[in-house]
Protein backbone atom coordinates (compact mmCIF):
# COMPACT_ATOMS: atom_id res chain seq x y z
CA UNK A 1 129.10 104.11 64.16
CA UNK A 2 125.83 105.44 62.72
CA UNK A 3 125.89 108.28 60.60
CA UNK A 4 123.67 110.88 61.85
CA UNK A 5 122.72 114.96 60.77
CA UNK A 6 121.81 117.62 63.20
CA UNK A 7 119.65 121.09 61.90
CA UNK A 8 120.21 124.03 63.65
CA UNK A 9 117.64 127.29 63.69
CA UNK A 10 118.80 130.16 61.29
CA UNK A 11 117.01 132.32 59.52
CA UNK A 12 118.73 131.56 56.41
CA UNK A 13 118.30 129.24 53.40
CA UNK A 14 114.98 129.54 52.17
CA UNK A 15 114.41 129.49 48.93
CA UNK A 16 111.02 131.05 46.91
CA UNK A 17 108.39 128.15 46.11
CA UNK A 18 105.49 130.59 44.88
CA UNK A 19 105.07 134.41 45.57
CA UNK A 20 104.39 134.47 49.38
CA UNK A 21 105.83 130.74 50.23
CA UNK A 22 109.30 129.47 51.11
CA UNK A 23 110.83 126.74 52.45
CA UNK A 24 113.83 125.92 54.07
CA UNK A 25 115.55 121.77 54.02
CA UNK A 26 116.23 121.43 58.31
CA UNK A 27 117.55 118.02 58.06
CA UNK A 28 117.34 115.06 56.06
CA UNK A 29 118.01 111.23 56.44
CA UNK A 30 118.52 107.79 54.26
CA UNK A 31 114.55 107.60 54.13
CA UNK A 32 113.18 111.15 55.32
CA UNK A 33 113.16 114.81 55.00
CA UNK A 34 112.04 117.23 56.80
CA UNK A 35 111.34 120.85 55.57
CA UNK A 36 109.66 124.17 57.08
CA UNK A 37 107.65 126.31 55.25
CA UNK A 38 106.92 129.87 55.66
CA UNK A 39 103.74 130.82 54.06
CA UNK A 40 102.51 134.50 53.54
CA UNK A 41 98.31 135.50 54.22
CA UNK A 42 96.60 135.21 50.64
CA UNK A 43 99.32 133.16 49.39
CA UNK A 44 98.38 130.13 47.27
CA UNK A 45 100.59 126.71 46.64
CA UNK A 46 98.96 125.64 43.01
CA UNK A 47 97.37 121.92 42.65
CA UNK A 48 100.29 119.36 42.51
CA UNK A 49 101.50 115.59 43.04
CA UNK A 50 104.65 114.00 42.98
CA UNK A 51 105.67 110.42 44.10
CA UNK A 52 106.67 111.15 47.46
CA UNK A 53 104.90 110.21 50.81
CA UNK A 54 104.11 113.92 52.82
CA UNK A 55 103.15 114.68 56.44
CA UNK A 56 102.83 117.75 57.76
CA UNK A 57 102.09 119.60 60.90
CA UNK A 58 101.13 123.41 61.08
CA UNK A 59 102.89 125.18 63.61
CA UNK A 60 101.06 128.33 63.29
CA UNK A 61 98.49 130.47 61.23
CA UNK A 62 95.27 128.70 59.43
CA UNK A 63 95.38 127.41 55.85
CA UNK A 64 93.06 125.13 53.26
CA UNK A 65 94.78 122.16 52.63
CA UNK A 66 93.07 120.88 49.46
CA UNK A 67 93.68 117.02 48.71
CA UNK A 68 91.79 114.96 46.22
CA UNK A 69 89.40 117.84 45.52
CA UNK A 70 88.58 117.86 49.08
CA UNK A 71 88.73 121.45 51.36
CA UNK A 72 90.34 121.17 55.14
CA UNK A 73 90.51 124.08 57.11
CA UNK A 74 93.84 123.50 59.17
CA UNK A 75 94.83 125.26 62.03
CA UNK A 76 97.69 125.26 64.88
CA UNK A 77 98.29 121.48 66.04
CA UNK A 78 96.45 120.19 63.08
CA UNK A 79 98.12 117.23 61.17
CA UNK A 80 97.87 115.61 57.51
CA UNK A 81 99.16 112.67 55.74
CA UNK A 82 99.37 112.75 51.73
CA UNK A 83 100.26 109.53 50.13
CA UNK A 84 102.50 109.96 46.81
CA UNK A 85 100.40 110.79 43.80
CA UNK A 86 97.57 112.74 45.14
CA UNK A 87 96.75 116.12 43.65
CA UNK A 88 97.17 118.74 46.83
CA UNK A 89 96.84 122.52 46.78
CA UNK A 90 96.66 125.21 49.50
CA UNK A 91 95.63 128.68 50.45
CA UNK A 92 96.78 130.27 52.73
CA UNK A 93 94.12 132.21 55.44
CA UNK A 94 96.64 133.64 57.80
CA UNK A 95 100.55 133.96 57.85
CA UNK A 96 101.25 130.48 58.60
CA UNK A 97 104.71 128.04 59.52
CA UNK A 98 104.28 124.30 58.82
CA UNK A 99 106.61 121.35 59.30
CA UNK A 100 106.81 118.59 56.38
CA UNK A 101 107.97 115.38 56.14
CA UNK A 102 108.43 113.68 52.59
CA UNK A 103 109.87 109.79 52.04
CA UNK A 104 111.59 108.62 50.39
CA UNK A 105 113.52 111.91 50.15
CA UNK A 106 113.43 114.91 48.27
CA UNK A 107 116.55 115.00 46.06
CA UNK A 108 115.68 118.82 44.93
CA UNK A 109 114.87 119.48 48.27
CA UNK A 110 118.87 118.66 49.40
CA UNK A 111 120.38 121.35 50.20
């Protein structure tokens, strides 16, 4: 039998990134995990890399996704892939819920 993990909505378990930004582990596999984050109007996620792999998908609100120095206005439906290693930042334009995807997986993003 193959082990497998189900997430189900609640509004609990997010956890304070930056002022105005949380996120919240939904469910996580041998490779993957996937995280939402909730992300407050005039909020801003500071420049940062790390080794993992990160795809995202915004849900709702607008933000600037900035990777490699470069400025992309994101909004609802808009997509991104961010290999491991690149400086990324973000401001956020409007209250705003994306989805994210890092691989291999987060180990302080377990819950």
């Amino acid at each position: 039998m193959t082990a497998y993990r189900i997430g189900k909505a609640s509004g609990e378990g997010y956890i304070k990134v930056v002022e105005g930004i949380e996120r919240k582990t939904l469910v996580f596999g041998k490779s993957t995990l996937m995280t939402e984050f909730r992300l407050k109007k005039g909020s801003i996620l500071p420049s940062h890399k790390h080794s993992h792999e990160q795809t995202g998908y915004l849900v709702s609100g607008r933000i600037v996704l900035i990777v490699d120095g470069q400025k992309h206005t994101m909004s609802p439906g808009d997509s991104w892939a961010i290999p491991g290693d690149v400086e990324h930042a973000g401001e956020v334009v409007d209250d705003s819920v994306a989805i994210e995807i890092f691989s291999p997986i987060r180990k302080d993003y377990l819950p």
